[in-house]
PDB file of N, CA and C in Angstrom:
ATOM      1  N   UNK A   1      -3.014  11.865  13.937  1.00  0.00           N
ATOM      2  CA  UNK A   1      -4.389  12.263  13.708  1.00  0.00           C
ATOM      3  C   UNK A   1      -4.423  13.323  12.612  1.00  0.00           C
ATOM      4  N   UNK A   2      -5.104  12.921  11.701  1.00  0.00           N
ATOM      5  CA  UNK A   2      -5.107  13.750  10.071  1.00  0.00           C
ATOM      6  C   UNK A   2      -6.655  14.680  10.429  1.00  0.00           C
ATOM      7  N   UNK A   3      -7.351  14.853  11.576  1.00  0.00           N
ATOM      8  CA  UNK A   3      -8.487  16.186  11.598  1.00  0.00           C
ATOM      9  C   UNK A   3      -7.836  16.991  11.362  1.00  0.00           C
ATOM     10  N   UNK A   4      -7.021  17.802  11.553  1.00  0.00           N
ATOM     11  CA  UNK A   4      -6.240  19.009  11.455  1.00  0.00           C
ATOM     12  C   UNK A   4      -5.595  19.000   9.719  1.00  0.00           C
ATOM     13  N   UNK A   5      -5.512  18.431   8.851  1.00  0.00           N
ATOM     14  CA  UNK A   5      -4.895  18.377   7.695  1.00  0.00           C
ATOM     15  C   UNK A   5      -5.862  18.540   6.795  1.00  0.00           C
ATOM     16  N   UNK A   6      -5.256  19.012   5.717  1.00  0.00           N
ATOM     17  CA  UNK A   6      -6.352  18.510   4.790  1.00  0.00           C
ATOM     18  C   UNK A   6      -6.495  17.295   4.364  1.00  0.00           C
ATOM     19  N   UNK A   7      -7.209  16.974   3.712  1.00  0.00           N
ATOM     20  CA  UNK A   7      -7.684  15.632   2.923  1.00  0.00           C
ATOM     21  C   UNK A   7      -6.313  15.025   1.841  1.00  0.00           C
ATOM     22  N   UNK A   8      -6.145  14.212   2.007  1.00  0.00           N
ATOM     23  CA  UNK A   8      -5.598  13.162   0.894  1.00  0.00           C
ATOM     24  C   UNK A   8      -6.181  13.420  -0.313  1.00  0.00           C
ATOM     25  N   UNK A   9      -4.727  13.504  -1.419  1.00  0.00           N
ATOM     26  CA  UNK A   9      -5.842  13.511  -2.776  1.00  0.00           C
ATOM     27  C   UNK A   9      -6.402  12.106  -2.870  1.00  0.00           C
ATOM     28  N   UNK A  10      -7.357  11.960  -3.584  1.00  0.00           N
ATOM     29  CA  UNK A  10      -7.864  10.602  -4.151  1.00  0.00           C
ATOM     30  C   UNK A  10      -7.200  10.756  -5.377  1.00  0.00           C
ATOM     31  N   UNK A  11      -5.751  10.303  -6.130  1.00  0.00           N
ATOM     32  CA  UNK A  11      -5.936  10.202  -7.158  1.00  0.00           C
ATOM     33  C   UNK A  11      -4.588   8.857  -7.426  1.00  0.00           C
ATOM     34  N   UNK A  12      -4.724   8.026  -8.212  1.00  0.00           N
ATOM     35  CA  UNK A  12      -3.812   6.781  -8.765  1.00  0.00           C
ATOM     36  C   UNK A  12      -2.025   7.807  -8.516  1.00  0.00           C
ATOM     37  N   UNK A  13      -1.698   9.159  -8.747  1.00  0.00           N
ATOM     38  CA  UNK A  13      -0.465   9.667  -8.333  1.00  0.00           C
ATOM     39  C   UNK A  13      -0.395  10.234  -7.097  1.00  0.00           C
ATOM     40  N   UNK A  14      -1.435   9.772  -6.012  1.00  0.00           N
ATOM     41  CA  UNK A  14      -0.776  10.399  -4.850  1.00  0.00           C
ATOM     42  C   UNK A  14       0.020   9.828  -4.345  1.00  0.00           C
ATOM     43  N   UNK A  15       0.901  10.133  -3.599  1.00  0.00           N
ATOM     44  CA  UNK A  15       2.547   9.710  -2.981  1.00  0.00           C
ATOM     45  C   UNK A  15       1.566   9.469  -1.753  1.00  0.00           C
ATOM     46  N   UNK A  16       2.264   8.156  -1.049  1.00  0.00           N
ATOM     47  CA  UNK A  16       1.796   7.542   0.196  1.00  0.00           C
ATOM     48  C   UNK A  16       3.420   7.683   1.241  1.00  0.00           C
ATOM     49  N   UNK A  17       4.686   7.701   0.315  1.00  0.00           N
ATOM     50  CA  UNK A  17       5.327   7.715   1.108  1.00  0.00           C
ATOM     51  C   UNK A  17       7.089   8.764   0.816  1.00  0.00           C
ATOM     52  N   UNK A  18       7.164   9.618   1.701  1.00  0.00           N
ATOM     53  CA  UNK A  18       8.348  10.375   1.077  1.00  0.00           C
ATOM     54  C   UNK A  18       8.136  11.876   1.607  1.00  0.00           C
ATOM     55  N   UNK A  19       8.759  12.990   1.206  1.00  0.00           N
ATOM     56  CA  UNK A  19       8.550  14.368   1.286  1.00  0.00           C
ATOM     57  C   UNK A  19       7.346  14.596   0.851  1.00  0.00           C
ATOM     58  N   UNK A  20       6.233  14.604  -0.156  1.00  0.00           N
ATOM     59  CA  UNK A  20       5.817  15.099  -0.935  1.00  0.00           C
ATOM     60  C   UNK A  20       4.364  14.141  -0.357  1.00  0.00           C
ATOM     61  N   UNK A  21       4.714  13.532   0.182  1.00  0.00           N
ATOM     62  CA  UNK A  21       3.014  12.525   1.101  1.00  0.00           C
ATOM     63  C   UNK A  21       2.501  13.219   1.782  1.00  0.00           C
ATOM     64  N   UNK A  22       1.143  13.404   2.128  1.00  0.00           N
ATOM     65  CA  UNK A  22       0.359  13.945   2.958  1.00  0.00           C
ATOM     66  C   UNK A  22       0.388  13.106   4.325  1.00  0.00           C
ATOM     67  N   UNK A  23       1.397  11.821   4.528  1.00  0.00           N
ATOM     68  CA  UNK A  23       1.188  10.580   5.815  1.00  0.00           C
ATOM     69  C   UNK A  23       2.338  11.059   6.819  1.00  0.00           C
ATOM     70  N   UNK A  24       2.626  11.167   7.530  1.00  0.00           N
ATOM     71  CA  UNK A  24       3.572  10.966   8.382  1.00  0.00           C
ATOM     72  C   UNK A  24       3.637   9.177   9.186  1.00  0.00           C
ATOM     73  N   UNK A  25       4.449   9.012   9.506  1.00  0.00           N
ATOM     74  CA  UNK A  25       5.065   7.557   9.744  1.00  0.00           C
ATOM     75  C   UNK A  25       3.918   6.797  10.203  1.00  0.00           C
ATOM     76  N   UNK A  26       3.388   7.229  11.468  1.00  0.00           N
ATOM     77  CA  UNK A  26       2.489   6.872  11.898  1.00  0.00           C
ATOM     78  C   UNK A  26       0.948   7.022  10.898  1.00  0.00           C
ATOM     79  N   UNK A  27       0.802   7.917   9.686  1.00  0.00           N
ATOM     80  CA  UNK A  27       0.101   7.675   9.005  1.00  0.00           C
ATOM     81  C   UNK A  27       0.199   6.468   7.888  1.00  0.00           C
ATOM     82  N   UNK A  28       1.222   6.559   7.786  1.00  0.00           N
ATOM     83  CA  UNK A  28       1.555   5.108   6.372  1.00  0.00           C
ATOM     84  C   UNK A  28       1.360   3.918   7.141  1.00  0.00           C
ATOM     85  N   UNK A  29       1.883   3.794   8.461  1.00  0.00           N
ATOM     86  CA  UNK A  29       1.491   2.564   9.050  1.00  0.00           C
ATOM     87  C   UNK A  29       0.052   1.536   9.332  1.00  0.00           C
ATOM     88  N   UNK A  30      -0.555   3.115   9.037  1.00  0.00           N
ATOM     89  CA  UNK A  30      -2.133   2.574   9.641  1.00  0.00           C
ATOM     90  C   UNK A  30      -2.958   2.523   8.077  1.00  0.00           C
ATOM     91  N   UNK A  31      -2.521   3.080   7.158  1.00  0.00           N
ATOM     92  CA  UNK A  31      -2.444   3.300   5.554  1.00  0.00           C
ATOM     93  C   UNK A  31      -2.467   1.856   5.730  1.00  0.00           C
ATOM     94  N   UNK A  32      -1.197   0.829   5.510  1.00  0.00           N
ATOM     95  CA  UNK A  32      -0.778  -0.071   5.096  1.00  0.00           C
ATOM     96  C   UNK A  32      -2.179  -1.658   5.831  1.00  0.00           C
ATOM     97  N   UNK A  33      -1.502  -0.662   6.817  1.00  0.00           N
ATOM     98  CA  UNK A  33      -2.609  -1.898   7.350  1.00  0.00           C
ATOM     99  C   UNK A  33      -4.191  -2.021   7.292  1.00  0.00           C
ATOM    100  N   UNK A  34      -4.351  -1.002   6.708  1.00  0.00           N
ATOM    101  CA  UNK A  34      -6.116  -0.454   6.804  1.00  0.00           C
ATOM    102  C   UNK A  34      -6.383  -1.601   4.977  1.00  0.00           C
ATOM    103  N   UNK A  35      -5.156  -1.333   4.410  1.00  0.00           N
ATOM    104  CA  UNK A  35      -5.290  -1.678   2.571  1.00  0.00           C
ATOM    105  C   UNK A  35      -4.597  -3.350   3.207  1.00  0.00           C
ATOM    106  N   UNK A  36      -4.219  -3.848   3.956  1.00  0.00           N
ATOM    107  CA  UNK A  36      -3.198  -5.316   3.832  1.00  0.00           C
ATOM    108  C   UNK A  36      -5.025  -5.959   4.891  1.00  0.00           C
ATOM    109  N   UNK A  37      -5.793  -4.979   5.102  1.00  0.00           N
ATOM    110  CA  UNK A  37      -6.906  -5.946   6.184  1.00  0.00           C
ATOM    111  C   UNK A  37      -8.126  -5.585   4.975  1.00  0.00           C
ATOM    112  N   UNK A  38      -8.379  -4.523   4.097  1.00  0.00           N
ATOM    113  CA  UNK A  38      -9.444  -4.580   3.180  1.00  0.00           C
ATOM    114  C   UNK A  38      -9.019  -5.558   1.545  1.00  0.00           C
ATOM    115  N   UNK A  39      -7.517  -5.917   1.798  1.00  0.00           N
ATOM    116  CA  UNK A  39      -7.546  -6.413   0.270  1.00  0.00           C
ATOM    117  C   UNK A  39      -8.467  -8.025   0.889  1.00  0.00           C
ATOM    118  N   UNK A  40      -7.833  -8.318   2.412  1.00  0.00           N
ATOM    119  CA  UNK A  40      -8.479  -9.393   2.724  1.00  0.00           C
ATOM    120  C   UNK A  40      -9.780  -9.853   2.507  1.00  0.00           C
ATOM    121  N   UNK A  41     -10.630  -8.737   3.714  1.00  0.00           N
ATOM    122  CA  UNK A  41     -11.868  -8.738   3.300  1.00  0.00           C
ATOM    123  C   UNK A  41     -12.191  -9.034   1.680  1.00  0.00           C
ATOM    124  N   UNK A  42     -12.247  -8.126   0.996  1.00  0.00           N
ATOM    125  CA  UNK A  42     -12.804  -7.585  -0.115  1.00  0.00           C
ATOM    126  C   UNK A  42     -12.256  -8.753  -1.045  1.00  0.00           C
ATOM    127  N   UNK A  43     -11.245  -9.077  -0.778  1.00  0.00           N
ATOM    128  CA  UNK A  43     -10.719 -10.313  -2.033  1.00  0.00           C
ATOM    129  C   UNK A  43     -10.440 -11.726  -1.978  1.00  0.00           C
ATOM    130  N   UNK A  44     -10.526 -11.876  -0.354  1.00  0.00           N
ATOM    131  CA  UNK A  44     -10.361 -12.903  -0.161  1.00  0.00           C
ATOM    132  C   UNK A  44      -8.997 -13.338  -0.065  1.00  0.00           C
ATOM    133  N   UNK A  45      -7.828 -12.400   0.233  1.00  0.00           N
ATOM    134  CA  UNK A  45      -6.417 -13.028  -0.216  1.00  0.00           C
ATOM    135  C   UNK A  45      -5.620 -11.997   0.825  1.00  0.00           C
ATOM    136  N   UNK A  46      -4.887 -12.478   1.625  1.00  0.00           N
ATOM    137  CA  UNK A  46      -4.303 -12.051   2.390  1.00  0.00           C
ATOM    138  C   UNK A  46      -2.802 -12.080   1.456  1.00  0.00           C
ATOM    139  N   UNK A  47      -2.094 -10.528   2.354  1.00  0.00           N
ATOM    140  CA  UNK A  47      -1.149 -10.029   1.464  1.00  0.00           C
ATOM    141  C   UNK A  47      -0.494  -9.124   2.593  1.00  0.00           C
ATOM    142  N   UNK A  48       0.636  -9.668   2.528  1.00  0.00           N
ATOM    143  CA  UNK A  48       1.878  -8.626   3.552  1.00  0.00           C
ATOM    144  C   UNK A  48       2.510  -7.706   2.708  1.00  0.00           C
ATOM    145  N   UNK A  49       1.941  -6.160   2.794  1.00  0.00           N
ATOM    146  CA  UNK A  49       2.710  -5.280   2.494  1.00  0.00           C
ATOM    147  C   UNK A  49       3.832  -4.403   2.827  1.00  0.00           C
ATOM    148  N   UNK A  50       4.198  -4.837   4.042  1.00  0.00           N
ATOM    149  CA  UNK A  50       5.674  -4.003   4.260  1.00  0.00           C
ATOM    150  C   UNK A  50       6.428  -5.379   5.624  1.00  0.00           C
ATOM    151  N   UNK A  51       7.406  -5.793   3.890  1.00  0.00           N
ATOM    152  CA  UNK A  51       8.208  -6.708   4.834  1.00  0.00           C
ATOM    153  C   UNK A  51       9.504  -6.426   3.590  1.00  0.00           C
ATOM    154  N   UNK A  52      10.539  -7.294   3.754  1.00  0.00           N
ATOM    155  CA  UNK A  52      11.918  -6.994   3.258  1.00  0.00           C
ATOM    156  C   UNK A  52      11.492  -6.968   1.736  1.00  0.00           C
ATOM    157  N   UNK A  53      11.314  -7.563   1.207  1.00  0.00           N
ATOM    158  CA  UNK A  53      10.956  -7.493  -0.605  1.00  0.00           C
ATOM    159  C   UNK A  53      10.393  -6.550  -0.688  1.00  0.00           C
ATOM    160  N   UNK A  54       9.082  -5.838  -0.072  1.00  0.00           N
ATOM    161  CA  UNK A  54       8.631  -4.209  -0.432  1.00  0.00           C
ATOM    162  C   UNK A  54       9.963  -3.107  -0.116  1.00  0.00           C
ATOM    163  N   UNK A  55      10.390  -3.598   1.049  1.00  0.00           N
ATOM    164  CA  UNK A  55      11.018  -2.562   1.361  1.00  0.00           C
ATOM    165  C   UNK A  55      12.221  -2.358   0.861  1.00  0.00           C
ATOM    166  N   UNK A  56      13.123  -3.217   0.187  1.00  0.00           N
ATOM    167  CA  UNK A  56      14.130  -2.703  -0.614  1.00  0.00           C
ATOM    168  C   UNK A  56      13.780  -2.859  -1.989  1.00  0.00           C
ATOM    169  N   UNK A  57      12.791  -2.634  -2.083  1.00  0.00           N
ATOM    170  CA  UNK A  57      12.109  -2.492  -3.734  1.00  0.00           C
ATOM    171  C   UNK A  57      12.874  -1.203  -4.774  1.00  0.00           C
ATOM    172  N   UNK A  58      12.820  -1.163  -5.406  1.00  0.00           N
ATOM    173  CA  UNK A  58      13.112  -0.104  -6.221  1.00  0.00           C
ATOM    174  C   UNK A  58      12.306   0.106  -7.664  1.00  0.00           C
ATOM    175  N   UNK A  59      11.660   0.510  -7.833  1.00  0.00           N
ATOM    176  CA  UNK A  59      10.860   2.043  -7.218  1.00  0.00           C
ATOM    177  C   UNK A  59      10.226   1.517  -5.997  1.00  0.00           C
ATOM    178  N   UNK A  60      10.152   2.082  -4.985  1.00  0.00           N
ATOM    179  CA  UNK A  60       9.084   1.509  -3.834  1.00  0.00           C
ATOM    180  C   UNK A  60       7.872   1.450  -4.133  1.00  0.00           C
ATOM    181  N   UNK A  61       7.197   0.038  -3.862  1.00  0.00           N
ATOM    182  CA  UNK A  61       5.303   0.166  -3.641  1.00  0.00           C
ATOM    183  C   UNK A  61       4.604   1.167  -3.211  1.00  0.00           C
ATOM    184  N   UNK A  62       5.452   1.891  -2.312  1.00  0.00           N
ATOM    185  CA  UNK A  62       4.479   2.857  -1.060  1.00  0.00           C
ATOM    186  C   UNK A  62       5.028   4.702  -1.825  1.00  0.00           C
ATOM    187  N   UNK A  63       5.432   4.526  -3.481  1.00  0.00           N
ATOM    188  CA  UNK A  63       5.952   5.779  -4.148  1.00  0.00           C
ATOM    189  C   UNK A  63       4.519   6.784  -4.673  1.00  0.00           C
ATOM    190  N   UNK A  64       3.732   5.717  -4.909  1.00  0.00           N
ATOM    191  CA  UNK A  64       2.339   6.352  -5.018  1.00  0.00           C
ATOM    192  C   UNK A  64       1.286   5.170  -5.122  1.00  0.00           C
ATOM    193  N   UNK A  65      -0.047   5.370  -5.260  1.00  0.00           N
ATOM    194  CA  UNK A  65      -1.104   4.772  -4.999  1.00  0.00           C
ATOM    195  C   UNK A  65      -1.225   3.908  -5.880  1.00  0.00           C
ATOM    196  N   UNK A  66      -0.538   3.867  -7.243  1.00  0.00           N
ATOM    197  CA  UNK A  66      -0.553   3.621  -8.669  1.00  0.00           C
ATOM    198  C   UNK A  66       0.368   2.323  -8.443  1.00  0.00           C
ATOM    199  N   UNK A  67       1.675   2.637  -7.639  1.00  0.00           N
ATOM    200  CA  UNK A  67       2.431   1.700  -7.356  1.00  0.00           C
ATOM    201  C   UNK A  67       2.199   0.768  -6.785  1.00  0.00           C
ATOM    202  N   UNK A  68       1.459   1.126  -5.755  1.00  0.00           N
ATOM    203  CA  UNK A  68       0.800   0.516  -4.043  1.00  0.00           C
ATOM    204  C   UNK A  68      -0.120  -0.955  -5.151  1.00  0.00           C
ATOM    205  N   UNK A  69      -1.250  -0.319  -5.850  1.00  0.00           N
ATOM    206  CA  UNK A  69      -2.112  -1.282  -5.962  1.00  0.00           C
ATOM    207  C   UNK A  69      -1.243  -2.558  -7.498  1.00  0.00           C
ATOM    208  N   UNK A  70      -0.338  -2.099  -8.078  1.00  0.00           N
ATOM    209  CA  UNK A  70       0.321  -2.522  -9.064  1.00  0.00           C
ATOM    210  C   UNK A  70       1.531  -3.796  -8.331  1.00  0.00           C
ATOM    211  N   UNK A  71       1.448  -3.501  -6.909  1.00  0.00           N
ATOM    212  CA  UNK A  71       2.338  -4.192  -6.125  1.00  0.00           C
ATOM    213  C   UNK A  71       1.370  -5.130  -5.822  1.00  0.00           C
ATOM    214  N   UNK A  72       0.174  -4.689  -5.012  1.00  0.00           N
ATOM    215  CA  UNK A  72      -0.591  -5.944  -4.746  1.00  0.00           C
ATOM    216  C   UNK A  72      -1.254  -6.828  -5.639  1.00  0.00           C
ATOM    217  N   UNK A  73      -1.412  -6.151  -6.861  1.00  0.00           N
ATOM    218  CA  UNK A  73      -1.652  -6.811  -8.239  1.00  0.00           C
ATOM    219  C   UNK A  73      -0.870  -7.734  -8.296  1.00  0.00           C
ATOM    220  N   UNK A  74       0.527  -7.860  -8.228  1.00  0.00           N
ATOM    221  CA  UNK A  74       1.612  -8.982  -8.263  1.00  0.00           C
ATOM    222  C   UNK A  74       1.455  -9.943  -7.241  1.00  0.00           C
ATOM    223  N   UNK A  75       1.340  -9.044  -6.103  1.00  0.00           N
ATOM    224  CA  UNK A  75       1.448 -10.300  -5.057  1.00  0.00           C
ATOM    225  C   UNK A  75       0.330 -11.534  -5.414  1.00  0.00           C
ATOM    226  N   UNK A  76      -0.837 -10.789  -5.215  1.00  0.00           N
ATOM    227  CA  UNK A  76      -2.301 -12.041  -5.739  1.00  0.00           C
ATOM    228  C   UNK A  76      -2.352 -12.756  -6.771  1.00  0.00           C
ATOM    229  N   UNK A  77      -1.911 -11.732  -8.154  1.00  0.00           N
ATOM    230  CA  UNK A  77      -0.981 -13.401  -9.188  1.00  0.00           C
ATOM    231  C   UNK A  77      -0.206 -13.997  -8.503  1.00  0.00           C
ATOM    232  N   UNK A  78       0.947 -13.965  -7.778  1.00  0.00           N
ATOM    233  CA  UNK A  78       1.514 -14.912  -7.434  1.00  0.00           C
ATOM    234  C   UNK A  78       1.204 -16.235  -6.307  1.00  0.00           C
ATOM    235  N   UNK A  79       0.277 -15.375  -5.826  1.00  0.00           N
ATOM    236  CA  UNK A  79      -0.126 -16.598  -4.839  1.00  0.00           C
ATOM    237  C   UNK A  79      -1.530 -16.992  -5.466  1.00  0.00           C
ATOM    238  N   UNK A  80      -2.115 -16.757  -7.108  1.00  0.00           N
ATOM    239  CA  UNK A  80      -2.905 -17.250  -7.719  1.00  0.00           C
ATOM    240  C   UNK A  80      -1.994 -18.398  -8.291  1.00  0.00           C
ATOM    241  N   UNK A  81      -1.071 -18.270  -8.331  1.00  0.00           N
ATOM    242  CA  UNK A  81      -0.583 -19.131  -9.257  1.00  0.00           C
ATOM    243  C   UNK A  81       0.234 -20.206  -8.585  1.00  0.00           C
ATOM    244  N   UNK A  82       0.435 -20.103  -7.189  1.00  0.00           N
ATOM    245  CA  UNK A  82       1.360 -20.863  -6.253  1.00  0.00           C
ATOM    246  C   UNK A  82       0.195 -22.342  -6.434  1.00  0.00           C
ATOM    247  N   UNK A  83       1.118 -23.477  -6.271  1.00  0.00           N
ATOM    248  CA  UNK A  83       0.265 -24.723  -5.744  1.00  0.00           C
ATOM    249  C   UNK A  83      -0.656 -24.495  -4.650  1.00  0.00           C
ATOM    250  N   UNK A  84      -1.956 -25.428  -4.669  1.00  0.00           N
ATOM    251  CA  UNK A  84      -2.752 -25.322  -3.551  1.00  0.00           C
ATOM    252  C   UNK A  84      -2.077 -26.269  -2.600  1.00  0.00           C
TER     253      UNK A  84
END
């Protein structure tokens, strides 16, 4: 529960995951899933963000916000571009 914290920056370099994140474990989890259930909604395209390919990524998706959406950018070309 983030009442007690301050606010998240809003900005394309905030860190979502590491020392320097405002999330603790249980915050990135609900992070991930709050952004893997609105890309749905909002785009129409369902997208798994933390499975083995994110997670031994290098730089990680979840390094900042910049990364995060540059990751799901890839994923939705790719399944734009997969056969129907």
């Amino acid at each position: 529960d983030r009442r007690d914290l301050p606010p998240l920056d809003k900005s394309p370099d905030t860190p979502i995951h590491g020392t320097s994140s405002g999330l603790d474990s249980l915050g990135l989890i609900n992070f991930v899933v709050a952004v893997e259930e609105s890309v749905e909604r909002d785009l129409g395209v369902a997208v798994v963000l933390s499975d083995d390919r994110s997670l031994s990524r290098e730089p990680s998706p979840f390094e900042s916000v910049r990364t995060l959406v540059d990751y799901i950018d890839e994923l939705i070309r790719e399944q734009g571009a997969a056969p129907a």
